[in-house]
C-alpha atoms as a PDB file:
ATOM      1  CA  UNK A   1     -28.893  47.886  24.133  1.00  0.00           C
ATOM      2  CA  UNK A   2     -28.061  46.264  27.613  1.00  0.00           C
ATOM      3  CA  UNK A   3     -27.673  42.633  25.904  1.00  0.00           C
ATOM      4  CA  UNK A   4     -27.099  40.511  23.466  1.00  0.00           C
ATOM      5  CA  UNK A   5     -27.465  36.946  23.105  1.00  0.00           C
ATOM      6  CA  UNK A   6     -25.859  34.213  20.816  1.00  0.00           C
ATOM      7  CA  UNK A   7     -27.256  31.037  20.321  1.00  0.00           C
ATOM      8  CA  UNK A   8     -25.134  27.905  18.438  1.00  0.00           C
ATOM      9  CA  UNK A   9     -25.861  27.421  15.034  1.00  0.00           C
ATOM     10  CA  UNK A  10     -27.030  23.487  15.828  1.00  0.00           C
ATOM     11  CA  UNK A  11     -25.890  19.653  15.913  1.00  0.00           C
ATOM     12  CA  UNK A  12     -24.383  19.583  11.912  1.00  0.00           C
ATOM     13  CA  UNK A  13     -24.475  22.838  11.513  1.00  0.00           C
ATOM     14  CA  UNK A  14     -21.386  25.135  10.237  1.00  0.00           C
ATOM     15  CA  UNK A  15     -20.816  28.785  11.060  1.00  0.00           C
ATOM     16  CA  UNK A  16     -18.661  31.423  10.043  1.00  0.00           C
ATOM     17  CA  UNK A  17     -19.187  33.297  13.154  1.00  0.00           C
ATOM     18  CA  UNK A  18     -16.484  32.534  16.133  1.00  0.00           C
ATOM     19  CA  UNK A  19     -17.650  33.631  19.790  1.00  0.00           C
ATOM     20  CA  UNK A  20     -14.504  33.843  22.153  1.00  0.00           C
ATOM     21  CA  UNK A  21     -13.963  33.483  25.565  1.00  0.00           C
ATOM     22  CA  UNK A  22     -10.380  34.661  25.969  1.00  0.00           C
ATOM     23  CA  UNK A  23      -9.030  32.401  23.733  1.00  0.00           C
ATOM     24  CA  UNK A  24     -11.302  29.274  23.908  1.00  0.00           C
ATOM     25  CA  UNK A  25     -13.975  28.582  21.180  1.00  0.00           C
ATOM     26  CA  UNK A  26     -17.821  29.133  23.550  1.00  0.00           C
ATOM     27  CA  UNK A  27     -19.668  26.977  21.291  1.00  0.00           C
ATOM     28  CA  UNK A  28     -17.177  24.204  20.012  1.00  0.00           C
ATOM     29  CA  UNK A  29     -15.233  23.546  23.597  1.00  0.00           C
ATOM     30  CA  UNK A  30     -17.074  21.098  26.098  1.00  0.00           C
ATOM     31  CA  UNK A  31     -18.545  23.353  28.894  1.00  0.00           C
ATOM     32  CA  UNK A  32     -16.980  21.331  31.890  1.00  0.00           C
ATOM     33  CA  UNK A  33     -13.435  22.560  30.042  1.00  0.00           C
ATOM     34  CA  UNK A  34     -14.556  26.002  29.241  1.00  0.00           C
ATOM     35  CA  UNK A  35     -15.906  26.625  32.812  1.00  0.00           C
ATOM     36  CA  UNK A  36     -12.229  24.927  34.639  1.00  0.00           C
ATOM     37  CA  UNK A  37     -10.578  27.528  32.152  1.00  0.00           C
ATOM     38  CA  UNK A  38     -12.694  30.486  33.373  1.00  0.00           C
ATOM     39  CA  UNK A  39     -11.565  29.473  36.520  1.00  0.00           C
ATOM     40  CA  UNK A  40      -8.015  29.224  35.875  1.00  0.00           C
ATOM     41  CA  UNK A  41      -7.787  32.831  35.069  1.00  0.00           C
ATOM     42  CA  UNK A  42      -9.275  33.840  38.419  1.00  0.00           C
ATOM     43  CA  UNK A  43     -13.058  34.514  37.354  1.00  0.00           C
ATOM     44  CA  UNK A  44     -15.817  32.533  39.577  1.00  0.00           C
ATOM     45  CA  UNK A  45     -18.511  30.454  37.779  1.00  0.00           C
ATOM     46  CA  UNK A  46     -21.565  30.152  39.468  1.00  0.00           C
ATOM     47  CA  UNK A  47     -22.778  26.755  38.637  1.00  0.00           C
ATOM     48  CA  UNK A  48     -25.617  26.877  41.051  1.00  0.00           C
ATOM     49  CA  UNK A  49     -27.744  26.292  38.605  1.00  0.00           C
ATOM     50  CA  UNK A  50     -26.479  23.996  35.998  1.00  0.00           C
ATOM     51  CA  UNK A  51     -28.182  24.634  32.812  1.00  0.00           C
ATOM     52  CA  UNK A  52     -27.934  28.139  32.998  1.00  0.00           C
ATOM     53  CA  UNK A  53     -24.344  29.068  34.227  1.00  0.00           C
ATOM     54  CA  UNK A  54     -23.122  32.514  35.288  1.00  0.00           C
ATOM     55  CA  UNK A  55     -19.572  34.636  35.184  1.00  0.00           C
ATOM     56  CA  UNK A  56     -20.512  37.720  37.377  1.00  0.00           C
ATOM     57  CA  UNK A  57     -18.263  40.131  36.505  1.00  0.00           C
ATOM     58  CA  UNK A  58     -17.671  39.388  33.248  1.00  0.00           C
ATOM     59  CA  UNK A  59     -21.079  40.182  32.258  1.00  0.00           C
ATOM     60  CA  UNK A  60     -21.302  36.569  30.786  1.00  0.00           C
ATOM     61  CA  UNK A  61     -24.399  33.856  30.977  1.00  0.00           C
ATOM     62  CA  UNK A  62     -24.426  30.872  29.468  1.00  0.00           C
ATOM     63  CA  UNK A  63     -27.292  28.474  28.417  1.00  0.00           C
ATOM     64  CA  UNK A  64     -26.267  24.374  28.130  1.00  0.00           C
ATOM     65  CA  UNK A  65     -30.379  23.900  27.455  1.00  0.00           C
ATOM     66  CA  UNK A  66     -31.377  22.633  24.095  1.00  0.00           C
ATOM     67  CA  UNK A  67     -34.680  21.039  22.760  1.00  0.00           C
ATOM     68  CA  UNK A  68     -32.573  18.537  20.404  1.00  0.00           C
ATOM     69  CA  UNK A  69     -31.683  15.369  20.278  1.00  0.00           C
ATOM     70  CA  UNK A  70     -28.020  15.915  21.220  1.00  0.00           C
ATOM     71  CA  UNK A  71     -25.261  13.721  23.261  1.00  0.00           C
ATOM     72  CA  UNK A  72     -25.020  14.697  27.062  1.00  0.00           C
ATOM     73  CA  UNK A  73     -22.893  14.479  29.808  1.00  0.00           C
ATOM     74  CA  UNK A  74     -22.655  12.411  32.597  1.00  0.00           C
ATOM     75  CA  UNK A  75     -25.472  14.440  34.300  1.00  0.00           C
ATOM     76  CA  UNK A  76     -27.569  14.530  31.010  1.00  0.00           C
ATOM     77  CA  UNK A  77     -26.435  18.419  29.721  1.00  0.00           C
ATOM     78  CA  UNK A  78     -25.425  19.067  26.614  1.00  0.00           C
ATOM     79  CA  UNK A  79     -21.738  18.703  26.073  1.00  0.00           C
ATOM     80  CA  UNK A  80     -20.853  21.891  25.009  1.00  0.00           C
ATOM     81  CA  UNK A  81     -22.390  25.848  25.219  1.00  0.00           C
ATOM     82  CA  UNK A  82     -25.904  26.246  23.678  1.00  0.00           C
ATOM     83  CA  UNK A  83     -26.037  30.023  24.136  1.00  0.00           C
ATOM     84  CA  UNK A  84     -24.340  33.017  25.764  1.00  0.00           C
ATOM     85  CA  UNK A  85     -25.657  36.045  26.895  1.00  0.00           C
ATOM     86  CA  UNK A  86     -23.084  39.106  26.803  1.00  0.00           C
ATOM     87  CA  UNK A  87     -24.226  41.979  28.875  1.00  0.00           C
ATOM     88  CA  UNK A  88     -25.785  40.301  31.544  1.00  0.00           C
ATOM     89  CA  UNK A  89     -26.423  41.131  34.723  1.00  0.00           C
ATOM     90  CA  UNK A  90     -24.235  39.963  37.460  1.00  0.00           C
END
């Protein structure tokens, strides 16, 4: 296996299942405030392209595309993490 990817359960939707990034919530903590902590501890995020942002070296993607009817952002992205993709290339 060289990946593995999580997607969020869903607008309403409940899970059981916690995905950490250190020690913030991927899925439940808006995006803009998940990225500024990566960045706190030293790791770059490539934001180069928005709805698909990277970690290289951490072996983390992340997906903020969704085909729901969910509240954006400013620049129309969903607020939080839709997906993350642990193993990923850098």
């Amino acid at each position: 296996m060289t990946a593995i990817e999580l997607w969020w359960p869903g607008a309403g939707r409940v899970s059981s299942t916690r995905v950490l990034l250190d020690e913030d919530e991927v899925f439940t903590t808006p995006a803009q405030e998940l990225f500024a902590r990566a960045v706190g501890r030293g790791w770059r995020v490539d934001m180069s392209q928005p709805e698909y942002p990277v970690i290289p070296g951490v072996s983390l993607a992340f997906t903020r595309q969704t085909s729901r009817d969910i509240e954006g952002d400013a620049d129309g992205l969903p607020r939080c993490v839709t997906s993350v993709l642990v193993g990923a290339k850098d």
